[in-house]
Protein backbone atom coordinates (compact mmCIF):
# COMPACT_ATOMS: atom_id res chain seq x y z
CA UNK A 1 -7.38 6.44 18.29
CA UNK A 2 -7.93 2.58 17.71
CA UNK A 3 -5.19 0.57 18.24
CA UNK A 4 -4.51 -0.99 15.16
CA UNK A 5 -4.34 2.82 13.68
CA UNK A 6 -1.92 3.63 16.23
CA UNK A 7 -0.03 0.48 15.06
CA UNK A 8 -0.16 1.00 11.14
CA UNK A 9 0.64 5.02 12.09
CA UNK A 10 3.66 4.14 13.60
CA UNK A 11 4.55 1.72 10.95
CA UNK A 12 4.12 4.80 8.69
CA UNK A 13 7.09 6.71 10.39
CA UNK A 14 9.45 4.05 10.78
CA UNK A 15 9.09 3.51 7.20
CA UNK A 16 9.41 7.52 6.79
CA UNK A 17 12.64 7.68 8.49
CA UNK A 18 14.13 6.12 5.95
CA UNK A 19 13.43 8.70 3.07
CA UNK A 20 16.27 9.45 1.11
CA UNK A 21 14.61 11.28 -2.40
CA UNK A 22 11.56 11.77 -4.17
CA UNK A 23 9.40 8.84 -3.14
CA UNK A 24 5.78 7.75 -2.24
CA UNK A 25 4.47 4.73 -0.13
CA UNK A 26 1.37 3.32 2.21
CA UNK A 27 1.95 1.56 5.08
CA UNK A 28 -2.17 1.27 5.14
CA UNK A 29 -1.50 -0.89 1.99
CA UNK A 30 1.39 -3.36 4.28
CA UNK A 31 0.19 -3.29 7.52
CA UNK A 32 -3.08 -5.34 7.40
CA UNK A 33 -0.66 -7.58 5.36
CA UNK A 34 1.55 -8.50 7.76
CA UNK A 35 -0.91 -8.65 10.66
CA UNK A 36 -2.01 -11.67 8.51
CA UNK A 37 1.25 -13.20 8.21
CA UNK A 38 1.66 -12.19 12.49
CA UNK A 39 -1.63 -14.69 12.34
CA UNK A 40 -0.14 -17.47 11.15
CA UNK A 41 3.39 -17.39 12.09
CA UNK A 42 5.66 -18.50 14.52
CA UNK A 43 8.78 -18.79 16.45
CA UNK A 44 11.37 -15.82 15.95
CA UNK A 45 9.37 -15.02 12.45
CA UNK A 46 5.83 -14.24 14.99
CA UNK A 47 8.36 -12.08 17.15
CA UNK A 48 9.83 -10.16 14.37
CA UNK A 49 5.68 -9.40 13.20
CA UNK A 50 4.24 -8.58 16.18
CA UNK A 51 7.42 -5.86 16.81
CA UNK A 52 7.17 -4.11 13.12
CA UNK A 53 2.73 -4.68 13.79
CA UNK A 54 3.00 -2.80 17.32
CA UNK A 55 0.37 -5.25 17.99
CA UNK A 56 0.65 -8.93 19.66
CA UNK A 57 0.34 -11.65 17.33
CA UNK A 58 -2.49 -13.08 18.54
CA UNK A 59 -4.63 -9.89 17.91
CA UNK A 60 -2.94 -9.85 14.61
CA UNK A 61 -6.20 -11.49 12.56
CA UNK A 62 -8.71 -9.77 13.83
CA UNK A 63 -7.05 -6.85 13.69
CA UNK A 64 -6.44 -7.47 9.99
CA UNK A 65 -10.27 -7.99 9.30
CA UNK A 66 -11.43 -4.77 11.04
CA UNK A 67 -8.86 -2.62 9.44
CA UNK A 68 -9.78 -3.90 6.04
CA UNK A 69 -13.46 -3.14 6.88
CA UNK A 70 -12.25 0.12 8.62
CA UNK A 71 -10.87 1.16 4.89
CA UNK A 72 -13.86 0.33 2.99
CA UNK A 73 -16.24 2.90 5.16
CA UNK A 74 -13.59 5.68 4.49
CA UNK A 75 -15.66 8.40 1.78
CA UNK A 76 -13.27 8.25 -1.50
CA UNK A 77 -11.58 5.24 -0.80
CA UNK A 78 -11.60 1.50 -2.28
CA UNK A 79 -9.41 -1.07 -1.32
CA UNK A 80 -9.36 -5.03 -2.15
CA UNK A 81 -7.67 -7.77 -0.73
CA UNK A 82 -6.50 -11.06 -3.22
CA UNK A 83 -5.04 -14.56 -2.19
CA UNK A 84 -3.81 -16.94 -4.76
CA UNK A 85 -2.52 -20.48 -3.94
CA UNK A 86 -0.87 -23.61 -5.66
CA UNK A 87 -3.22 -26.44 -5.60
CA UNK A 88 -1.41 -28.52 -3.21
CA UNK A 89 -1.12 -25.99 -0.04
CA UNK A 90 -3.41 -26.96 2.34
CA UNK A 91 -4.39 -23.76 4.10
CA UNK A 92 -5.33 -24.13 8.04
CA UNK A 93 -9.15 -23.15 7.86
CA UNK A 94 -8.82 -21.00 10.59
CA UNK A 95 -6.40 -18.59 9.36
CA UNK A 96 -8.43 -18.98 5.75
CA UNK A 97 -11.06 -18.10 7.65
CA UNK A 98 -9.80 -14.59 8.62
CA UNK A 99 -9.60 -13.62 4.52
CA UNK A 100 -12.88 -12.36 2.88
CA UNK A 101 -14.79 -14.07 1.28
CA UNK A 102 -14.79 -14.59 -2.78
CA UNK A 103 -11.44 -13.42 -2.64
CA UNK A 104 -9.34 -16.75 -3.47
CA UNK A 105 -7.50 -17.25 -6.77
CA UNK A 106 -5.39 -21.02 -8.02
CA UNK A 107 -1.76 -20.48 -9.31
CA UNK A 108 -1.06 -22.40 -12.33
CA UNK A 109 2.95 -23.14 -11.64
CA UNK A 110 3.49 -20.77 -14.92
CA UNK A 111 5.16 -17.91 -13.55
CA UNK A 112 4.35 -15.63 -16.43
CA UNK A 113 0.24 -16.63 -16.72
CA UNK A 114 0.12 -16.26 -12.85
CA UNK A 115 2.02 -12.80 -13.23
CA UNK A 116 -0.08 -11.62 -15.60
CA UNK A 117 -3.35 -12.40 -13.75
CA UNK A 118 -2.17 -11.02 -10.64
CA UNK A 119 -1.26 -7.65 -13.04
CA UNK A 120 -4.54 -7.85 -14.00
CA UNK A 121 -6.24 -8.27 -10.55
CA UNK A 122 -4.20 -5.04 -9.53
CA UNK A 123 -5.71 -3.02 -12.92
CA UNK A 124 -8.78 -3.80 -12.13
CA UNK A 125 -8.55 -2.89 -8.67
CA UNK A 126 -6.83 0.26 -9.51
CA UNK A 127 -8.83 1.09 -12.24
CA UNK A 128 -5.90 0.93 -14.28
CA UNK A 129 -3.29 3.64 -12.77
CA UNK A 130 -0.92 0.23 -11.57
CA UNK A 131 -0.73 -2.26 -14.05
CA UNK A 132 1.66 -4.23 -13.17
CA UNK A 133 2.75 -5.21 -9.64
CA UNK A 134 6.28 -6.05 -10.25
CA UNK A 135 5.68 -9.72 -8.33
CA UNK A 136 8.55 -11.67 -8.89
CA UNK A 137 7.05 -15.15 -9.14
CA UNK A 138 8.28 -18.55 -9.13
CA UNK A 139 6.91 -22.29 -10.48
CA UNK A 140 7.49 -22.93 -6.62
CA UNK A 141 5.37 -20.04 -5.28
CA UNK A 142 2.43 -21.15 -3.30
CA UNK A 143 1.05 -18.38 -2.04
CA UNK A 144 0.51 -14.53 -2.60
CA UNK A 145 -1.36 -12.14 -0.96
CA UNK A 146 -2.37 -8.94 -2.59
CA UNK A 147 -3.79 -5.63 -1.27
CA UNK A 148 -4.93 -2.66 -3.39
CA UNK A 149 -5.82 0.45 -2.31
CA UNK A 150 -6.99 3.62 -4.55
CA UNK A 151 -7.94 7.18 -2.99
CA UNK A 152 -9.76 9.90 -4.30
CA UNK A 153 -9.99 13.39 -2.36
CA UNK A 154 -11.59 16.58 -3.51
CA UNK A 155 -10.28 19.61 -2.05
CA UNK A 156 -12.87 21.24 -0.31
CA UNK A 157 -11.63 24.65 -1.60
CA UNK A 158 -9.64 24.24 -4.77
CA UNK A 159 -6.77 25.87 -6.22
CA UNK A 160 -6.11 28.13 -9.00
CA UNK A 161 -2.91 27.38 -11.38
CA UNK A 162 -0.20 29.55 -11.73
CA UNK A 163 3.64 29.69 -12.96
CA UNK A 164 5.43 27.92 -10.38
CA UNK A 165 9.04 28.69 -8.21
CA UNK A 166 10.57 26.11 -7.67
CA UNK A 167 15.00 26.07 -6.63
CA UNK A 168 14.83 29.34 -7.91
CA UNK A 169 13.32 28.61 -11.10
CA UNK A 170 9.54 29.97 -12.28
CA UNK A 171 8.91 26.72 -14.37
CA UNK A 172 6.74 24.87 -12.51
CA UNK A 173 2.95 23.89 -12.68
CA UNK A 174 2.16 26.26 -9.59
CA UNK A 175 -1.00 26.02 -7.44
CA UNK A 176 -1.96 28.96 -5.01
CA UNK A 177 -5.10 29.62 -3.04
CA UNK A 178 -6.19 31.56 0.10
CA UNK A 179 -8.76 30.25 2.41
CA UNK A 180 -10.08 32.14 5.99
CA UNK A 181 -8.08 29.44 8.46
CA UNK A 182 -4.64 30.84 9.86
CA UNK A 183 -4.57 28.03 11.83
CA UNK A 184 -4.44 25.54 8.91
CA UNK A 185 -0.67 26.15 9.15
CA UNK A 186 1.51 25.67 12.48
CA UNK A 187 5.07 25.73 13.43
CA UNK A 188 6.88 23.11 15.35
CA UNK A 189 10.89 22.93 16.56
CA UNK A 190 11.73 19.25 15.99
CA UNK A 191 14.61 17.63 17.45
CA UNK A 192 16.59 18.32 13.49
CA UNK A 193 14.98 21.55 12.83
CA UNK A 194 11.85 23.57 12.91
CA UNK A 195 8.81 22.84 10.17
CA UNK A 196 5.92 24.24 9.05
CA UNK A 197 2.78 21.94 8.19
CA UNK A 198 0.01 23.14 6.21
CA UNK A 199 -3.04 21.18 6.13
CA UNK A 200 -4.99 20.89 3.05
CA UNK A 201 -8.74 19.79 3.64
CA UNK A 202 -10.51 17.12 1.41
CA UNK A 203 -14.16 17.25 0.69
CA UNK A 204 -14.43 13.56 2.12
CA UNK A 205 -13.04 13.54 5.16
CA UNK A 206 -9.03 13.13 3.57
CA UNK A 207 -6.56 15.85 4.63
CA UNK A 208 -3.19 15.95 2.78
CA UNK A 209 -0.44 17.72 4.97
CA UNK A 210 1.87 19.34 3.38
CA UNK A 211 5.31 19.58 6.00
CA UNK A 212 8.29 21.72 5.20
CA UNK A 213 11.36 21.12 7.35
CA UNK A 214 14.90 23.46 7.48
CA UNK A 215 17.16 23.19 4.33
CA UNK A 216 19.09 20.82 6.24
CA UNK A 217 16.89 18.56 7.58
CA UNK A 218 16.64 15.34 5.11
CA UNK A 219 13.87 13.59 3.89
CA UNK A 220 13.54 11.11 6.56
CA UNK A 221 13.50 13.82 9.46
CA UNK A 222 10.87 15.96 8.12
CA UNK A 223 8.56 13.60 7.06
CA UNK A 224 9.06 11.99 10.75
CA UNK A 225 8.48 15.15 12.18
CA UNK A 226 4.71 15.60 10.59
CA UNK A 227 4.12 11.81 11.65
CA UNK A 228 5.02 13.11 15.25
CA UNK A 229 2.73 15.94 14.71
CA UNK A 230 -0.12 13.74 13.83
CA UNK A 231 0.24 11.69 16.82
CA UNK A 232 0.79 13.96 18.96
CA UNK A 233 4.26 13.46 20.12
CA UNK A 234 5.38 16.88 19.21
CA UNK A 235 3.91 20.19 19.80
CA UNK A 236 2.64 22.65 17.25
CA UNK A 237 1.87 26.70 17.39
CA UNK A 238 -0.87 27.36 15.30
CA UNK A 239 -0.82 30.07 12.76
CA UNK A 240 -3.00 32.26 14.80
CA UNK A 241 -0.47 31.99 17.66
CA UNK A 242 3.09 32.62 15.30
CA UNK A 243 4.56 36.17 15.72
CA UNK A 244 4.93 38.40 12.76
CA UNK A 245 7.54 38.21 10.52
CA UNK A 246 9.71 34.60 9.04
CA UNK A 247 7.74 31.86 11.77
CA UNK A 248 8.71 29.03 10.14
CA UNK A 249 10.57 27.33 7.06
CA UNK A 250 8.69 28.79 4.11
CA UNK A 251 6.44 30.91 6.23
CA UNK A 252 6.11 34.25 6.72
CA UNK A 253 3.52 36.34 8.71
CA UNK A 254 2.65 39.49 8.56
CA UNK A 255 -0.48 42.19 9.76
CA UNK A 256 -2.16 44.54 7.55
CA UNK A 257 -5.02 46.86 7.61
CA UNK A 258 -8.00 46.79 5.95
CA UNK A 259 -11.12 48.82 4.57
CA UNK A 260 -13.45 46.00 5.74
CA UNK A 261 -13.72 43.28 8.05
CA UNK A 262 -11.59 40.14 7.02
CA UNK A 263 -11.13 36.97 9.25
CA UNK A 264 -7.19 35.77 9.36
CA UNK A 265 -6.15 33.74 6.29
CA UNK A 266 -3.94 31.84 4.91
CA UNK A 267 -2.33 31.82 1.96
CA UNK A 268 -0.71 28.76 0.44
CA UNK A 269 1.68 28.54 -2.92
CA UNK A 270 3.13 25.27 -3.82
CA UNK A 271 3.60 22.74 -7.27
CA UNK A 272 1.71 19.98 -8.33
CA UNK A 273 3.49 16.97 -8.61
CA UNK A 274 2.86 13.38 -9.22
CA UNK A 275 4.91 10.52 -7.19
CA UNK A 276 5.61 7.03 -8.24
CA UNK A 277 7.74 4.48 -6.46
CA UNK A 278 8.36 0.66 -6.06
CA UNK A 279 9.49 -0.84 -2.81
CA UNK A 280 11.19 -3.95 -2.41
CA UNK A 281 10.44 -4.32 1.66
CA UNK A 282 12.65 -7.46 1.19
CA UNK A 283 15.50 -4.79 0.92
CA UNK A 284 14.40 -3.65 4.36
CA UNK A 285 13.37 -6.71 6.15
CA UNK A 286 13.65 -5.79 9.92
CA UNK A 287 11.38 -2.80 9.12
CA UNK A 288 8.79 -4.78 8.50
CA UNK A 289 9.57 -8.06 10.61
CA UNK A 290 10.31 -10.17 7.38
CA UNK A 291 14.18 -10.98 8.33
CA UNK A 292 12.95 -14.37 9.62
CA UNK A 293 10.06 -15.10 7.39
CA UNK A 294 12.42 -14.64 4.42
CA UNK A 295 15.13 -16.76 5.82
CA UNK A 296 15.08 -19.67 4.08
CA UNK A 297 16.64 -22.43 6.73
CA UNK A 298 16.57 -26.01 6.60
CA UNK A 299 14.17 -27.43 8.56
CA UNK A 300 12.23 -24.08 9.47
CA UNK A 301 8.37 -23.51 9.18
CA UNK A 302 7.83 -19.65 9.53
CA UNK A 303 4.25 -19.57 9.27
CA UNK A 304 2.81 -22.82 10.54
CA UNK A 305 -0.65 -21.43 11.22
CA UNK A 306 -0.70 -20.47 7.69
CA UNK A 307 -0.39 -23.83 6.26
CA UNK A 308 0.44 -27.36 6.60
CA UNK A 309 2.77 -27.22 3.57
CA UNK A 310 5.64 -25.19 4.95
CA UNK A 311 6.40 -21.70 3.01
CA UNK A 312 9.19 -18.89 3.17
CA UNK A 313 8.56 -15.22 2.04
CA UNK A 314 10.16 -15.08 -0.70
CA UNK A 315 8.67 -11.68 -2.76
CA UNK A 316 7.33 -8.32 -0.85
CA UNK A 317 7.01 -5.73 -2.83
CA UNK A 318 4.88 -2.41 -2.95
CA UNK A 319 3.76 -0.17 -6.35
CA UNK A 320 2.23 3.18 -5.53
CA UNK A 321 1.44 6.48 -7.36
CA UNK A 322 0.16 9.64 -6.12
CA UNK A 323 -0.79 12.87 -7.50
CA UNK A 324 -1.46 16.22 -6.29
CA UNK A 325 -3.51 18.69 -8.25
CA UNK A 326 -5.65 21.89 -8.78
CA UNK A 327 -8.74 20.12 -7.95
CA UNK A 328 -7.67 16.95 -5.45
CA UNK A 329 -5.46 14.19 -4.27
CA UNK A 330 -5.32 10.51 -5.75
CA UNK A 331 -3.38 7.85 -5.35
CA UNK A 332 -3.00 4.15 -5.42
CA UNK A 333 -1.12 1.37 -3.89
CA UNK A 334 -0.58 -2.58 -4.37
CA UNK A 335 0.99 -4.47 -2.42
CA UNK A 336 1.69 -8.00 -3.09
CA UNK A 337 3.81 -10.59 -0.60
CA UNK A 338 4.82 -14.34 -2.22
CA UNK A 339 5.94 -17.12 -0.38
CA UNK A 340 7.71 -20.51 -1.63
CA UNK A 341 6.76 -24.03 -0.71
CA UNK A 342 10.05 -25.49 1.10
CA UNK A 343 10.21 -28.59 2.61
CA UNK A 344 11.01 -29.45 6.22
CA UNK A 345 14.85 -30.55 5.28
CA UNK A 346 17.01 -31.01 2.55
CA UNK A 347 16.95 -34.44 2.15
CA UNK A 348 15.70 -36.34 -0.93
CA UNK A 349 11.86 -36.55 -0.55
CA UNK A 350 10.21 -39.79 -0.27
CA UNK A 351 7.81 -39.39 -3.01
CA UNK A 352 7.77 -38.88 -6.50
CA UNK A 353 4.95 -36.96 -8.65
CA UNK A 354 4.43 -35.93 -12.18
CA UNK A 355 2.83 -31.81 -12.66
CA UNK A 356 1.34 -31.21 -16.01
CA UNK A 357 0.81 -27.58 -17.38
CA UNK A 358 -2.00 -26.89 -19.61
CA UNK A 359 -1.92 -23.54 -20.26
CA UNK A 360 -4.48 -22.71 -23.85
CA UNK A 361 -2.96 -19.31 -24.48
CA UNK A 362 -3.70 -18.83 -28.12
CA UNK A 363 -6.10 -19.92 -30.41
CA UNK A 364 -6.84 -24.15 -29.94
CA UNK A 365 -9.37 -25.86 -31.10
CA UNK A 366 -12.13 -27.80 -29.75
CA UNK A 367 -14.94 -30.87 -29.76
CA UNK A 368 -17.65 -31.87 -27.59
CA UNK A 369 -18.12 -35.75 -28.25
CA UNK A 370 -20.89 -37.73 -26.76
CA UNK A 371 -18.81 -40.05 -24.41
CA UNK A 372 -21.27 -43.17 -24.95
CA UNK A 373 -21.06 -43.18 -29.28
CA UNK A 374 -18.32 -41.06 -29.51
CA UNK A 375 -20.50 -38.55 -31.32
CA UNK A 376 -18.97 -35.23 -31.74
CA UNK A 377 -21.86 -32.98 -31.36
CA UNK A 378 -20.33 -29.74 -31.82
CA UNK A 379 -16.45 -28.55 -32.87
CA UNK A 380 -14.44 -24.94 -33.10
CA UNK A 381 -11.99 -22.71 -33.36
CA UNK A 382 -11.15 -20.51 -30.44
CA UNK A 383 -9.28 -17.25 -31.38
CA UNK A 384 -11.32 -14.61 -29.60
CA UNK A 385 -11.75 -15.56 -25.71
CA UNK A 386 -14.87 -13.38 -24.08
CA UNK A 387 -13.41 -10.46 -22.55
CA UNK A 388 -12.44 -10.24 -19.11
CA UNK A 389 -15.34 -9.09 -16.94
CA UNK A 390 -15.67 -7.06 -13.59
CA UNK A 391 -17.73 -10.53 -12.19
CA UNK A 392 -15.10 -12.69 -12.98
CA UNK A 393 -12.67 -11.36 -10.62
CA UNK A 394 -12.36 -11.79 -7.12
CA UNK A 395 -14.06 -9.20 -4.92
């Protein structure tokens, strides 16, 4: 498995142990994020990255780039990367470098017009299911850095809609279907319980496993268990292997006779659902190495390789949906990370500027005047601005 996978995979169950309720998230969507902080940063801040990256900081960039390219060959999956800066940070070209290309955006100093283009970025990107990415921006913030990421998975056999069980209850949207692979279920005795996975095969190369733990195992120690399964830190029995009779939470096995010849199946009854959830990874810092990159301390530069114009974290913040159906598995994620310009101390600066804010919001007028004569050649009223367009965004 390549390393960075490895690293983002374990990122995933750290971040899983610390379920509590009905939530969805993507570490995919943080991870090549913070390998690009990792890139830049230094001190206790690099330390803190490289721990939460599983990677060493110096790997960090490259790292970044390949996973990003590693996402877009993935069959039913488009992801995006944005960067937006104030005018006046001077980013070191060789961490710029590291960012795709056409990807750069200008913040204006308005919070609310640079919030509502970076909403608009993340529509776009997500063909509308996340609209807004819940950035909390500043005047002061000098730097964001978006990632978007939208699946798509056909199941390569479908299911067929039914009333649904659910606590005891028959009012759920049910889904049910039978396919000829026992071993698309398996059993495995965590340290918390046993579970059952069931794996649920895309036509594009996306699986969605579905992992049911004991009635007293939480959140956070199932869904650690199936990230243990997947890397193959804990040992399954597959279906074909289980003895007759209750093999596993939720599963049941049994042998029957038959006029004909059948191959083992499997038979799998469950809900649809749709999932949607915002993180604050501020809340969480150490999780994802952010305690020191947040901290805003006199005197501290974080992230030096970033820029010359030192910067704090001062927003991280994920949006995701996800929905499981009858005929597939989609789901989207933005994540969006803002830092602040802070100066080196806390003493009076030694300069003094003037920022103007033009921002032409609703209609204005205009006149085009030949500078020489002072000839206007041509005036207006603007009250209906072209329509945003998919080649005016960053890509």
């Amino acid at each position: 498995m390549d390393p960075a996978v490895q690293a983002a995979n374990r990122l995933t169950a750290r971040w899983a142990s610390e379920a509590r309720a009905g939530t969805v998230f993507s570490a995919a969507g943080v991870w090549p994020l913070l390998a690009l902080l990792a890139d830049g940063a230094a001190g206790a801040a690099r330390e803190e990255l490289e721990e939460a990256l599983g990677l060493p900081a110096g790997q960090a960039g490259a790292a970044a780039r390949e996973f990003l390219a590693m996402l877009t060959g993935i069959d039913g999956l488009s992801s995006a990367l944005g960067w937006w800066t104030a005018r006046f940070v001077e980013l070191r070209e060789e961490w710029a470098a590291r960012l795709p290309v056409g990807t750069h955006g200008v913040l204006t100093g308005d919070p609310a017009a640079d919030g509502r283009a970076l909403d608009a970025w993340a529509a776009e990107r997500t063909g509308g299911v996340i609209e807004r990415t819940r950035a909390e921006l500043r005047p002061d913030t000098s730097l964001v850095v978006a990632g978007a990421l939208v699946l798509e998975a056909d199941w390569e056999v479908p299911f067929e809609g039914h009333v649904g069980g659910w606590l005891g209850r028959h009012d759920r949207a049910g889904l049910v279907r039978e396919v000829p692979d026992i071993d698309g279920v398996a059993v495995a005795r965590a340290g918390a319980g046993a579970v059952t996975r069931v794996a649920v095969r895309g036509a594009t190369g996306v699986d969605v496993h579905l992992v049911l733990g004991t009635e007293r195992m939480g959140p956070g120690e199932v869904l650690r268990a199936g990230t243990d399964l997947l890397a193959g830190t804990l040992e399954a029995v597959p279906g074909s292997r289980l003895p007759e009779g209750d093999a596993g939470p939720g599963l049941h096995v049994v042998k029957r006779r038959t006029h004909t010849p059948e191959p083992p199946s499997l038979s799998l009854f469950t809900v649809e659902f749709t999932l949607r959830a915002e993180h604050d990874l501020l809340a969480s810092p150490d999780l994802f190495g952010l305690t020191t990159a947040a901290r805003d301390t006199p005197g501290a530069d974080p992230f030096p390789g970033v820029s010359r114009t030192p910067l704090v974290l001062d927003c991280a913040r994920q949006t995701m949906t996800a929905t499981f159906g009858a005929e597939g598995f989609k789901a989207a994620a933005v994540t969006t990370m803002a830092a602040l310009y802070r100066g080196r101390s806390r003493e009076e600066p030694p300069y003094e500027t003037t920022r103007a804010m033009a921002c032409f919001e609703r209609p204005f007028g205009f006149l085009a005047v030949r500078r020489e004569s002072g000839l206007v050649l041509a005036a207006g009223w603007v009250c209906d601005p072209t329509p945003f367009r998919e080649d005016q965004a960053p890509t």
